[in-house]
N, C-alpha and C. Protein backbone atom coordinates (compact mmCIF):
# COMPACT_ATOMS: atom_id res chain seq x y z
N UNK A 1 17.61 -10.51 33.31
CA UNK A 1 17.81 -10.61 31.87
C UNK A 1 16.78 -9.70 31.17
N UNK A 2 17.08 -8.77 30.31
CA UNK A 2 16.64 -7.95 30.05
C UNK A 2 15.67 -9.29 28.42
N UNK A 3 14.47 -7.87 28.55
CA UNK A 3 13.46 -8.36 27.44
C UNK A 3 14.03 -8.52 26.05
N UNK A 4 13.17 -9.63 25.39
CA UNK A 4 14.03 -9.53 24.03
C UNK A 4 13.07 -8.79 23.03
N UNK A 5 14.22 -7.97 22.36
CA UNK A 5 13.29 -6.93 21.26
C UNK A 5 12.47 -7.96 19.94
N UNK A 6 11.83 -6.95 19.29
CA UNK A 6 11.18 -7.60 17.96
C UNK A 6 12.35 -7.85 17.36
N UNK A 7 13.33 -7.44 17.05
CA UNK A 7 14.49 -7.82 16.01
C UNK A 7 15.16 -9.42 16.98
N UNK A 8 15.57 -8.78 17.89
CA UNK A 8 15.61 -10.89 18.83
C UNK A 8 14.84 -11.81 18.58
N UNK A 9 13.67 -11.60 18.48
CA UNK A 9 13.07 -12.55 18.17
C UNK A 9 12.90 -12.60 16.52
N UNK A 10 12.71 -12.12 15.94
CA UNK A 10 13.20 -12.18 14.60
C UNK A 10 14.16 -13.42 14.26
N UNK A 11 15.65 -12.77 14.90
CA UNK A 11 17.01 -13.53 15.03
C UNK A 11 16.40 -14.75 14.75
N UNK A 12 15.94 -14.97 16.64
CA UNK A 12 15.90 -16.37 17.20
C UNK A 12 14.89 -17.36 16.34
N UNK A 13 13.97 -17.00 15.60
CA UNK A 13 12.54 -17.77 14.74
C UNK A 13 13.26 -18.07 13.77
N UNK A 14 14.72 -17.72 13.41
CA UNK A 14 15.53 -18.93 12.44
C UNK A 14 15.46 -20.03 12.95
N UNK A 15 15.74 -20.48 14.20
CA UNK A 15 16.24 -21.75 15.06
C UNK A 15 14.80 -22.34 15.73
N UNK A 16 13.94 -21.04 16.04
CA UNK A 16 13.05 -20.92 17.31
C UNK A 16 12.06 -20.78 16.29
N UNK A 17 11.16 -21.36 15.12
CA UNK A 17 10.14 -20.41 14.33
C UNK A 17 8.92 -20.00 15.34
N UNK A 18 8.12 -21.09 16.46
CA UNK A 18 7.32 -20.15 17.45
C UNK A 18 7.85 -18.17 17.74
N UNK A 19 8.93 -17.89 17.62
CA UNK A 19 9.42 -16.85 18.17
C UNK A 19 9.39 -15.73 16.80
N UNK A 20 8.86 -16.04 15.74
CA UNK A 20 8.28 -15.12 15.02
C UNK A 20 7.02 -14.32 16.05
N UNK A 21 6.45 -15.13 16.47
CA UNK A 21 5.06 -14.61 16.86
C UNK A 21 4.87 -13.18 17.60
N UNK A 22 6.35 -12.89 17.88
CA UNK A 22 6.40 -12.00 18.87
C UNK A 22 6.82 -10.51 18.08
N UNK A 23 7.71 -10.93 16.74
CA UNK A 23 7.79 -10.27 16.21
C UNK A 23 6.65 -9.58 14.96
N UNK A 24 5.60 -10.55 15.11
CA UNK A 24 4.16 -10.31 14.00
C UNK A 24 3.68 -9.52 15.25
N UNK A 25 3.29 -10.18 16.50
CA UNK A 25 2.94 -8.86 17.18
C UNK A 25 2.73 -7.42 17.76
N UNK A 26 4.45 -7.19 17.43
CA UNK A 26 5.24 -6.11 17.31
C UNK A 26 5.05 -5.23 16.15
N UNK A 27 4.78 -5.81 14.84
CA UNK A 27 4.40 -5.09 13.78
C UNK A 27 3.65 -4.92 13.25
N UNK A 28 2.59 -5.76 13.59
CA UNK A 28 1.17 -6.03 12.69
C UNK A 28 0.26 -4.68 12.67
N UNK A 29 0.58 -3.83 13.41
CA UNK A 29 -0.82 -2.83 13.59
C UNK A 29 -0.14 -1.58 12.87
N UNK A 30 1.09 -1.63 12.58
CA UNK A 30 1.92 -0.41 11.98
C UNK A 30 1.47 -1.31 10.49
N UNK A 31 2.07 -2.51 10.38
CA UNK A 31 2.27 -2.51 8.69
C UNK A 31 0.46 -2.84 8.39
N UNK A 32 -0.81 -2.93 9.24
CA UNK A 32 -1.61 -3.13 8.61
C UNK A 32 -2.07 -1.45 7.73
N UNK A 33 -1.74 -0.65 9.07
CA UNK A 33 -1.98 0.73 8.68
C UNK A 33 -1.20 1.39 7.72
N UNK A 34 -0.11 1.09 7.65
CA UNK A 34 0.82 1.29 6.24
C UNK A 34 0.21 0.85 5.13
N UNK A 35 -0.08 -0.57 4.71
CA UNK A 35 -0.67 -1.07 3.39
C UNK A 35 -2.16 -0.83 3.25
N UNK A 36 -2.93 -0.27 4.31
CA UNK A 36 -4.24 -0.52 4.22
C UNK A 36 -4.18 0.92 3.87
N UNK A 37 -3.55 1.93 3.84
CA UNK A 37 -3.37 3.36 3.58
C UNK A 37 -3.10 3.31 2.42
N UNK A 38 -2.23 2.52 2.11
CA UNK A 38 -1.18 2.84 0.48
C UNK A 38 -2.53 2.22 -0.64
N UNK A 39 -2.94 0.92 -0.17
CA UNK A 39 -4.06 0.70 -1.22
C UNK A 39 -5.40 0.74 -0.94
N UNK A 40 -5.35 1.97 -0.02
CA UNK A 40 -6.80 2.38 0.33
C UNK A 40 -8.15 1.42 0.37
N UNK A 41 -7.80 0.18 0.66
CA UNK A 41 -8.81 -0.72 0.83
C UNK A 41 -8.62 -1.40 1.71
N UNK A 42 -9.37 -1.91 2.83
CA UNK A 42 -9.32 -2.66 4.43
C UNK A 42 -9.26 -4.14 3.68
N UNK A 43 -9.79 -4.51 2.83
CA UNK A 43 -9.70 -6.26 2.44
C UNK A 43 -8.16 -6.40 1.72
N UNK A 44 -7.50 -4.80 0.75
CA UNK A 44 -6.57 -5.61 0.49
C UNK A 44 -5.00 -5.20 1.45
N UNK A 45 -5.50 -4.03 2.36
CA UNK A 45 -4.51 -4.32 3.34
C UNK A 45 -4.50 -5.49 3.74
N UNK A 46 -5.39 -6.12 4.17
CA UNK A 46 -5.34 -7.33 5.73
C UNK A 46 -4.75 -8.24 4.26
N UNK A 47 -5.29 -8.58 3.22
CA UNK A 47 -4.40 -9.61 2.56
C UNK A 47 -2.62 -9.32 2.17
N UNK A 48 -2.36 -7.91 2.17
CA UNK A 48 -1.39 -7.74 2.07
C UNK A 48 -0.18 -7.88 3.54
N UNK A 49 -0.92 -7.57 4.34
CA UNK A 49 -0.17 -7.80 5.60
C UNK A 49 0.21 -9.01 5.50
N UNK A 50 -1.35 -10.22 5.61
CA UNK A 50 -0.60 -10.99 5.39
C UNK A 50 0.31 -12.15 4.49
N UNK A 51 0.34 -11.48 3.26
CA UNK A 51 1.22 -11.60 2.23
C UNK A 51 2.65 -11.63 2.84
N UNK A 52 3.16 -9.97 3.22
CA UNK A 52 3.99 -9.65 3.68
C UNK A 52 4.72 -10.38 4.92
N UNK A 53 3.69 -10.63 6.20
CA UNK A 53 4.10 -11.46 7.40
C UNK A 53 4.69 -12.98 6.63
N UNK A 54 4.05 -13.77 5.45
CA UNK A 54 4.05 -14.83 5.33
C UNK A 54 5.65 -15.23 4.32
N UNK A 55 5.78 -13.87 3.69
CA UNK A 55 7.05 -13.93 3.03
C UNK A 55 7.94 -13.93 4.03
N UNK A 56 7.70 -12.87 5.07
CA UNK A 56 8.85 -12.16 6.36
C UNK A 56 9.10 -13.79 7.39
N UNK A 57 8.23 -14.93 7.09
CA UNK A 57 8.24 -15.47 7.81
C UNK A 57 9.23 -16.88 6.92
N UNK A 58 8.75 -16.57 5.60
CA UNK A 58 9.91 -17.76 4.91
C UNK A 58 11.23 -17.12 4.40
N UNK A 59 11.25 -16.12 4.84
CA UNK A 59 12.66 -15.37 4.60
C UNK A 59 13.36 -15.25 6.18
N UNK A 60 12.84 -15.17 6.91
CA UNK A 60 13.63 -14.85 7.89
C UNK A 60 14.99 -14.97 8.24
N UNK A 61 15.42 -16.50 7.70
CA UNK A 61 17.09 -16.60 7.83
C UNK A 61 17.78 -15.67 6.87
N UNK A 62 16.78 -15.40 6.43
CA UNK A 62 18.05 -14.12 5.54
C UNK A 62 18.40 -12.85 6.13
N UNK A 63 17.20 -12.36 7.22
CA UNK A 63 17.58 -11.09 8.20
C UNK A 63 19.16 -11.18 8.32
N UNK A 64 19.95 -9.79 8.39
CA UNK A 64 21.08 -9.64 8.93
C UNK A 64 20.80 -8.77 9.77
N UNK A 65 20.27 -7.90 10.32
CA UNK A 65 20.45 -7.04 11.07
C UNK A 65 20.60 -7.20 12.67
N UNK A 66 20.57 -5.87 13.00
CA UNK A 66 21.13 -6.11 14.97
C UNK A 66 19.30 -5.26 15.76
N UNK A 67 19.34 -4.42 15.13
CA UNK A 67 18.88 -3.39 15.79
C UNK A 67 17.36 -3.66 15.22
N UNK A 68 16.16 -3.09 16.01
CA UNK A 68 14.69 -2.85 15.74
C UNK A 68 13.92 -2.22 14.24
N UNK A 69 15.43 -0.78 13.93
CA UNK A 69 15.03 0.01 12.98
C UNK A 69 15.50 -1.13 11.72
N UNK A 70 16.23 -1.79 11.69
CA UNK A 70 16.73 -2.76 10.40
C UNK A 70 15.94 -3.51 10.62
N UNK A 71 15.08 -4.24 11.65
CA UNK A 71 14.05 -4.99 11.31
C UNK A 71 12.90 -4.71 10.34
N UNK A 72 12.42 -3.39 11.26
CA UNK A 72 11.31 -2.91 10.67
C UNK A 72 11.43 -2.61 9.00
N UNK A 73 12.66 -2.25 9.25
CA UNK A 73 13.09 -1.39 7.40
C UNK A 73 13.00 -2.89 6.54
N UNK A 74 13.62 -4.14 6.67
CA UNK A 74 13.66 -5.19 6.21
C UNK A 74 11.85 -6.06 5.99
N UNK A 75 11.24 -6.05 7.43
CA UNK A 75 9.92 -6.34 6.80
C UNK A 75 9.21 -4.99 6.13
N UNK A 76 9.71 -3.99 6.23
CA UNK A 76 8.88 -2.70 5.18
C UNK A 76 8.92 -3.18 4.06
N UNK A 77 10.33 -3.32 3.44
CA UNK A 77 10.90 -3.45 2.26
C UNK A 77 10.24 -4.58 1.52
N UNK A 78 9.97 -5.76 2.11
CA UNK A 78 9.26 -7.02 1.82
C UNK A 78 7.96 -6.21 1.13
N UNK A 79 7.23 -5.42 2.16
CA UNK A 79 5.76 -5.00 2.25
C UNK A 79 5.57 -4.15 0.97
N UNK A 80 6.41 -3.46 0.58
CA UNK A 80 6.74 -2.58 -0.74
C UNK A 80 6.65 -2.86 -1.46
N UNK A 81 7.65 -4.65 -1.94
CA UNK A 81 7.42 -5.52 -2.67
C UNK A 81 6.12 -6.23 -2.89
N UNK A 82 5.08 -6.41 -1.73
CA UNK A 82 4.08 -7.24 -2.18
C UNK A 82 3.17 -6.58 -2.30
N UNK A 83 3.06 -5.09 -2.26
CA UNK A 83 2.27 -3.54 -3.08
C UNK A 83 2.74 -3.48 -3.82
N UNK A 84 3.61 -3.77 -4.62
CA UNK A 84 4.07 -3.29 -6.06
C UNK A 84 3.45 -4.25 -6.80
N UNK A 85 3.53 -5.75 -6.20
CA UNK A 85 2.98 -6.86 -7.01
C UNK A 85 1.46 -7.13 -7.19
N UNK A 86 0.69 -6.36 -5.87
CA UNK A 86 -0.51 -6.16 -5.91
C UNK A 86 -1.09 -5.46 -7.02
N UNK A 87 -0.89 -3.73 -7.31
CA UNK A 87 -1.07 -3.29 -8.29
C UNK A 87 -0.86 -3.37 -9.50
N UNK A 88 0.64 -4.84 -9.79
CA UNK A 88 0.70 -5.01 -10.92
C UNK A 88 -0.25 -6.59 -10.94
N UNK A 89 -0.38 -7.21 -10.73
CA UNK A 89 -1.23 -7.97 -10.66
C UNK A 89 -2.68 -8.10 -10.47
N UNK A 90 -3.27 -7.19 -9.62
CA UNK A 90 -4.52 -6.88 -9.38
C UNK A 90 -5.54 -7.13 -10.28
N UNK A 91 -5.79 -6.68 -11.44
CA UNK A 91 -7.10 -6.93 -12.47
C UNK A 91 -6.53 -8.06 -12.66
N UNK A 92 -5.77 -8.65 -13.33
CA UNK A 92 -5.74 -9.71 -13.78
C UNK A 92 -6.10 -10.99 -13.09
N UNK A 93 -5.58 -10.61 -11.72
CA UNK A 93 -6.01 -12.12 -10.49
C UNK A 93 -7.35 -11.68 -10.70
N UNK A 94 -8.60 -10.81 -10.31
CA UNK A 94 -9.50 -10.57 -10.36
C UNK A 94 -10.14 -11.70 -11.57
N UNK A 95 -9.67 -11.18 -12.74
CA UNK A 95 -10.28 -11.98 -13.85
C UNK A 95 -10.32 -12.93 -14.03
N UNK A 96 -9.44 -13.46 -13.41
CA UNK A 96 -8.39 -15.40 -13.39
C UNK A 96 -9.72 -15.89 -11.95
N UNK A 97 -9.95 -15.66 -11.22
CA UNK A 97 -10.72 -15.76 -10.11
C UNK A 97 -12.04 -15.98 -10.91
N UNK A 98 -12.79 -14.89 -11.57
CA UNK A 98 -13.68 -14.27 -11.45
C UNK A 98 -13.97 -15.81 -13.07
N UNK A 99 -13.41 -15.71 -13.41
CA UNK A 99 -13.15 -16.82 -14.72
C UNK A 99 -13.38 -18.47 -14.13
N UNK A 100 -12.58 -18.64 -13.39
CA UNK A 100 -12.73 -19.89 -12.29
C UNK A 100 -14.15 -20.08 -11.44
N UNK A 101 -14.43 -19.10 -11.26
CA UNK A 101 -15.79 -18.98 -10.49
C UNK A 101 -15.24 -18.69 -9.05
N UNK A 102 -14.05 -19.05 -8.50
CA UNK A 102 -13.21 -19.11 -7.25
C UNK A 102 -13.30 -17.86 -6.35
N UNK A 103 -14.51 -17.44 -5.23
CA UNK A 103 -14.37 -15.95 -4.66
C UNK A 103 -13.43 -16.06 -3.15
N UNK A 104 -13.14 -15.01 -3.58
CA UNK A 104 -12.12 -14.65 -2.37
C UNK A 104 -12.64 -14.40 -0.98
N UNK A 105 -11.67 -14.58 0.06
CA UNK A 105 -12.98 -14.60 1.19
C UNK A 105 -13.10 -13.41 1.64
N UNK A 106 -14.44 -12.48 2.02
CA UNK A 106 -14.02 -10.83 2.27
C UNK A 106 -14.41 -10.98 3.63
N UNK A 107 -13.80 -9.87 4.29
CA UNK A 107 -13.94 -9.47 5.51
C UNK A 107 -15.45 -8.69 6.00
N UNK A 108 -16.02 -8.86 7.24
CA UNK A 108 -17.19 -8.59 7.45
C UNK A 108 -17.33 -6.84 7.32
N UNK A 109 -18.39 -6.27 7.14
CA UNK A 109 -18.35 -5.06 6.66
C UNK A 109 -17.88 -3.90 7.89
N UNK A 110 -18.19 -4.87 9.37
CA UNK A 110 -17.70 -4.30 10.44
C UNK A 110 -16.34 -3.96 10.39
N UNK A 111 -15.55 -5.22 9.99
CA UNK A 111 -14.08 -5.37 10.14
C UNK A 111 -13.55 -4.21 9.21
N UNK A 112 -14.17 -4.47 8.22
CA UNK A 112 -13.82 -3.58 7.20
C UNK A 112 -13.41 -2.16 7.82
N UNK A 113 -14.79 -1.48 7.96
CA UNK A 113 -15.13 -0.44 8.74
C UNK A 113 -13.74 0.07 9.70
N UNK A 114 -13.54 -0.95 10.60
CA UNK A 114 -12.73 -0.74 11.80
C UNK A 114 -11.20 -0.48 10.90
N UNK A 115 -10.92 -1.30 10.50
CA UNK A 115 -9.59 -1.25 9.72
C UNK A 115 -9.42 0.40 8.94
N UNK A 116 -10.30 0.36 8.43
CA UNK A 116 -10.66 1.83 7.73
C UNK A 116 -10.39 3.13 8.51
N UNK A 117 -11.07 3.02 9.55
CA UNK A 117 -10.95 3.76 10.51
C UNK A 117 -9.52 3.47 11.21
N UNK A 118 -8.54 2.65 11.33
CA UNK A 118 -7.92 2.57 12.42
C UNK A 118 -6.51 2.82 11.41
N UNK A 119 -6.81 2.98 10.00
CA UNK A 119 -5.99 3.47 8.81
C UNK A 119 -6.08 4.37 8.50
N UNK A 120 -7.06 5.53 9.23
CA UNK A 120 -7.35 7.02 8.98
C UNK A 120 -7.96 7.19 7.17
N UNK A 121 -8.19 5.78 6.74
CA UNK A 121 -8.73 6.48 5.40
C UNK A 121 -10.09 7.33 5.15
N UNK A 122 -10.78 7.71 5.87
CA UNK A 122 -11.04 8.60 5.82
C UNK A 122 -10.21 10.07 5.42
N UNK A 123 -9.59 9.98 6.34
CA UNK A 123 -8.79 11.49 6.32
C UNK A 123 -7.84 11.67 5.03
N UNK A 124 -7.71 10.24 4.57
CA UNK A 124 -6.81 10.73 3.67
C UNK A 124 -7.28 10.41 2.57
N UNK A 125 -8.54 10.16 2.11
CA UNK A 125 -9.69 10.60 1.01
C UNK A 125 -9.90 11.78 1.17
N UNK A 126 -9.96 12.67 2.31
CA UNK A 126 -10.70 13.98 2.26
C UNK A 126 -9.50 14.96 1.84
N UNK A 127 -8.67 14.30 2.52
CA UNK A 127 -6.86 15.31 2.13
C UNK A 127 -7.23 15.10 0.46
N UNK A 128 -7.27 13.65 -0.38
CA UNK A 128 -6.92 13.49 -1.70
C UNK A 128 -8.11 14.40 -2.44
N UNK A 129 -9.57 14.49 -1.32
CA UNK A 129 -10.19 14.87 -2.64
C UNK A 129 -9.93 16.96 -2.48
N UNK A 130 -9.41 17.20 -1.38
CA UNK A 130 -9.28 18.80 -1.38
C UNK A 130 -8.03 18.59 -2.45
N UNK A 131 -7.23 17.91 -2.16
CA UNK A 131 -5.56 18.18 -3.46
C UNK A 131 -6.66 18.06 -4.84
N UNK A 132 -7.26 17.38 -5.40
CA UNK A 132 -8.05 16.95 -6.58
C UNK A 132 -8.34 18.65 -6.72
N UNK A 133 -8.96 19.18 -5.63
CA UNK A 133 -9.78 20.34 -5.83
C UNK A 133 -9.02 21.25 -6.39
N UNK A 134 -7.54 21.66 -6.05
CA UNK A 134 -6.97 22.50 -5.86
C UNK A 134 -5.79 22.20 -7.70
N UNK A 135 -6.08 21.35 -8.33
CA UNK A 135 -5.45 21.32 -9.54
C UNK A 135 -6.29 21.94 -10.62
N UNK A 136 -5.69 22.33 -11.41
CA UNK A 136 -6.19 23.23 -12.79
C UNK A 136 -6.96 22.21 -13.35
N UNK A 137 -7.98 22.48 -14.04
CA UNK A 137 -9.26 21.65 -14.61
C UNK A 137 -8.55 20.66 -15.69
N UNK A 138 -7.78 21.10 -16.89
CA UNK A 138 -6.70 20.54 -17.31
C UNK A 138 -5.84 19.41 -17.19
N UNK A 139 -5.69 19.65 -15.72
CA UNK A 139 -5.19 18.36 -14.96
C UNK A 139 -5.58 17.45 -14.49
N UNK A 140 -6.93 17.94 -14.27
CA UNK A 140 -7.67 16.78 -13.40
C UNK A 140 -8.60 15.97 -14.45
N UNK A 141 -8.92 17.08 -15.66
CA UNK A 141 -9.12 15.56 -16.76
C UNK A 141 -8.46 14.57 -17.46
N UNK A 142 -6.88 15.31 -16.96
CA UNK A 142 -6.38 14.19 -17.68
C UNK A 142 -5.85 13.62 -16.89
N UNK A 143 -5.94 13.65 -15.76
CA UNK A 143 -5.46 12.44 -14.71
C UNK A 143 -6.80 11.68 -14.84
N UNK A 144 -7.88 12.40 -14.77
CA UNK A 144 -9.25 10.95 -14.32
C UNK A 144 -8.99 10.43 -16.07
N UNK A 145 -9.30 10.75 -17.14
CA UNK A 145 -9.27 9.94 -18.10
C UNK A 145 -8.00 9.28 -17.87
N UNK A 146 -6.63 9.17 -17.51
CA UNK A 146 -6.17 8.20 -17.64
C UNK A 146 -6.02 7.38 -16.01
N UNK A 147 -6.23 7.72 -15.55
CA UNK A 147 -6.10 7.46 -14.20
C UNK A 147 -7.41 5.90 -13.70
N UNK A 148 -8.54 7.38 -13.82
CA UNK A 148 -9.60 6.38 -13.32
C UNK A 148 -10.31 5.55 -14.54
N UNK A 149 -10.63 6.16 -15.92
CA UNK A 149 -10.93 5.48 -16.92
C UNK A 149 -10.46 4.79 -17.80
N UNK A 150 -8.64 4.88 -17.08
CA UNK A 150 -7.29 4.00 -17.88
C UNK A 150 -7.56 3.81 -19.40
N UNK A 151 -7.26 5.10 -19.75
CA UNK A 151 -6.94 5.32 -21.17
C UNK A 151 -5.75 5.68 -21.70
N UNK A 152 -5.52 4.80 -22.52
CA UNK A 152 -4.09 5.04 -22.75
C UNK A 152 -3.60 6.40 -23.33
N UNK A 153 -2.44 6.89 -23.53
CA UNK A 153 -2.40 8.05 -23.45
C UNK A 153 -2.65 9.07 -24.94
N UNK A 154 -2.75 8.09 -25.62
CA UNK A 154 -2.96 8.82 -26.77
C UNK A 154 -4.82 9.04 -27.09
N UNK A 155 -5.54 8.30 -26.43
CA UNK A 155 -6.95 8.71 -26.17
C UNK A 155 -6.90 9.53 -25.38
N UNK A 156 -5.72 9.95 -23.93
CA UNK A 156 -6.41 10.45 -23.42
C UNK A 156 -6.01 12.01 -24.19
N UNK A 157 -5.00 12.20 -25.07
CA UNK A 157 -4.70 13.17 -25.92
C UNK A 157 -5.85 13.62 -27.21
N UNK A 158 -6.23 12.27 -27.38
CA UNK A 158 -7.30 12.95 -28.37
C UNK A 158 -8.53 13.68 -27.85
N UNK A 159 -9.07 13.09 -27.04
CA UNK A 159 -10.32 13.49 -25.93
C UNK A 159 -10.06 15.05 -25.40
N UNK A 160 -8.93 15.44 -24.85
CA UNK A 160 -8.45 16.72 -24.80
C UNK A 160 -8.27 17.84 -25.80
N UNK A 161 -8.06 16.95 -26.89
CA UNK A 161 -7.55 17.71 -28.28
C UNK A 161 -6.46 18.58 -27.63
N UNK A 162 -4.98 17.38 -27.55
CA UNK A 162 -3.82 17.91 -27.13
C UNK A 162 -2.98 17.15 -27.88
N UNK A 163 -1.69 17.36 -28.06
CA UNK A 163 -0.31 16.49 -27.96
C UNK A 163 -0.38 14.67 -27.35
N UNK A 164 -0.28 14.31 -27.59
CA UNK A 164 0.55 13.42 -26.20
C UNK A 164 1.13 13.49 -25.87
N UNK A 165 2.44 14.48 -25.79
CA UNK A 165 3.18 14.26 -24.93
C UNK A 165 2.72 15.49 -23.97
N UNK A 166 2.35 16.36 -23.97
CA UNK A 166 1.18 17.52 -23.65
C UNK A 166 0.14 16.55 -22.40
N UNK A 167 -0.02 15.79 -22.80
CA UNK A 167 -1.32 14.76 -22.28
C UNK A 167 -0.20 13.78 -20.93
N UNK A 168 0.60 13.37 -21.62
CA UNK A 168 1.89 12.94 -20.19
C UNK A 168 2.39 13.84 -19.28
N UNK A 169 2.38 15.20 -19.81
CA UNK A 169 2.97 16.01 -19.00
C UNK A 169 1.99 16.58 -17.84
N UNK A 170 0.87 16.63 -18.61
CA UNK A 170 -0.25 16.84 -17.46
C UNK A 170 -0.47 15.83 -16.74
N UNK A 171 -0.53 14.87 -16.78
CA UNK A 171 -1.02 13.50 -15.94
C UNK A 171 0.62 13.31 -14.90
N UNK A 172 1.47 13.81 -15.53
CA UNK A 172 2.41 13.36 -14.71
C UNK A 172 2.61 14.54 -13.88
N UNK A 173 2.29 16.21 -13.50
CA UNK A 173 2.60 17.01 -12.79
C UNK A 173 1.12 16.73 -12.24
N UNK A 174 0.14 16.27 -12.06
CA UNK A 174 -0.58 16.14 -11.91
C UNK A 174 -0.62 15.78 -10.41
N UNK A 175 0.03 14.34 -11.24
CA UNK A 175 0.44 12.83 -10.13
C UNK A 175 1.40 13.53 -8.75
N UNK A 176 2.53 14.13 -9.57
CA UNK A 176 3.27 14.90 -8.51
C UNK A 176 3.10 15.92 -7.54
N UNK A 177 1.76 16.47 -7.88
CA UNK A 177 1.62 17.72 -7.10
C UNK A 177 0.55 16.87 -6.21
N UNK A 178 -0.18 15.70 -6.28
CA UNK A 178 -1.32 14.86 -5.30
C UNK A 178 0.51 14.14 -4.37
N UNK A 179 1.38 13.51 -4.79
CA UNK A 179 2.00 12.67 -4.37
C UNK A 179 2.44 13.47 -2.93
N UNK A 180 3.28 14.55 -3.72
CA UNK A 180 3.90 15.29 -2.60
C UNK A 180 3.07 16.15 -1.71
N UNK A 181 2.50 16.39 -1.70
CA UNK A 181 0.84 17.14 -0.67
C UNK A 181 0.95 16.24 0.09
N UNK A 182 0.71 14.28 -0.41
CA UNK A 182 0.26 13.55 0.44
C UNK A 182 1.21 13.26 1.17
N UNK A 183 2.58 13.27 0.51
CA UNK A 183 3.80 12.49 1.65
C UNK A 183 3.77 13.77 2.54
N UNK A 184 3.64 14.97 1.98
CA UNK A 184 4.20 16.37 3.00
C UNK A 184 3.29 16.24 4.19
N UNK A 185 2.28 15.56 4.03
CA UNK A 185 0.98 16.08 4.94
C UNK A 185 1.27 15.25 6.33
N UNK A 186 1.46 15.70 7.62
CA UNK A 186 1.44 15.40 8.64
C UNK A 186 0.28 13.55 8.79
N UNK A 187 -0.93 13.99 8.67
CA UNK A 187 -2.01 12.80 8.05
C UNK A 187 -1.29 11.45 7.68
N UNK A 188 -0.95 11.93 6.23
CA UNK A 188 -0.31 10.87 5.89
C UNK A 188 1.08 10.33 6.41
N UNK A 189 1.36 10.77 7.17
CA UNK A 189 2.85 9.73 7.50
C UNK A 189 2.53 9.03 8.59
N UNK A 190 3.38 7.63 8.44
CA UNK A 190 3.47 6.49 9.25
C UNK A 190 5.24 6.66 9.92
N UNK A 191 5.01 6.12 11.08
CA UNK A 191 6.23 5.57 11.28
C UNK A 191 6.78 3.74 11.69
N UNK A 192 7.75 3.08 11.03
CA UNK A 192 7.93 2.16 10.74
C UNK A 192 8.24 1.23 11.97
N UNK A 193 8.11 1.77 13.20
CA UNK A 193 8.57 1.07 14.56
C UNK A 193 7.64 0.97 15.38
């Protein structure tokens, strides 16, 4: 009897939930390196993984698929979702926490470290800060004023002594010429299996 794939066991952890385990095993080191890349931080990958595993694990009867690649694409898709909710949520849980007195538990600076490393962020800080290098001065102030000093866009138009919509257009070819460098770049790509 031949072995059962991560998507089998998937299946079977509707009926069988022990038989997730096989399928968190199967994915955990791809999707830690996926989310720990996308939000460039080792504490909020590992919480996002397991965000993601913990949804993938109360959804599971909803899987339809047959095959490994519809697995993976199905817990990606989850993982997408709980990065989108991260960044839209992020300051605010911070403040709600930070308000409560309630700290979050962080990972040792080793772990950190290792995750970091085993997510290549390194490499893909050094890729982001040569793309940074390589944009017109123009651009790169008005991506960091709105970017890193989140100013809305009509400060970041006055500060320039531009338009705003002048001030969007730069921040947004900006964004596009870092985005696509990074997806084009050998470095940055993951694969989902």
């Amino acid at each position: 009897m031949p072995a059962l794939s991560p998507a089998d066991h998937l299946r079977r952890s509707a009926r069988e939930p022990e038989a997730f385990g096989a399928f968190y095993d199967a994915h955990f080191e791809g999707l830690l390196r996926f989310l720990t890349r996308r939000a460039c931080d080792a504490e909020a990958g590992m919480d996002l993984t397991a965000e993601t595993f913990a949804q993938a694990f109360l959804s599971r009867r909803r899987f339809r698929g047959r095959s490994d690649g519809e697995a993976a694409a199905w817990l990606y898709r989850i993982a997408k979702r709980q990065l989108a909710r991260h960044f839209t949520r992020g300051e605010a849980e911070l403040r709600a926490l930070a308000r409560l007195g309630v700290e979050r538990r962080r990972l040792t600076p080793d772990d950190a470290r290792e995750i970091e490393r085993f997510a290549a962020l390194d490499d893909l800080r050094g890729l982001l800060r040569e793309e940074l290098s390589e944009l017109s001065q123009p651009h790169r102030d008005a991506l960091w004023l709105r970017v890193v000093e989140e100013l809305p866009y009509c400060e970041v138009a006055r500060r320039l002594a531009i338009s705003e919509p002048a001030a969007r257009t730069r921040v947004s070819r900006a964004l596009k010429a870092l985005t696509g460098t990074l997806e084009s770049s050998a470095r940055a790509k993951e694969t989902y299996t």
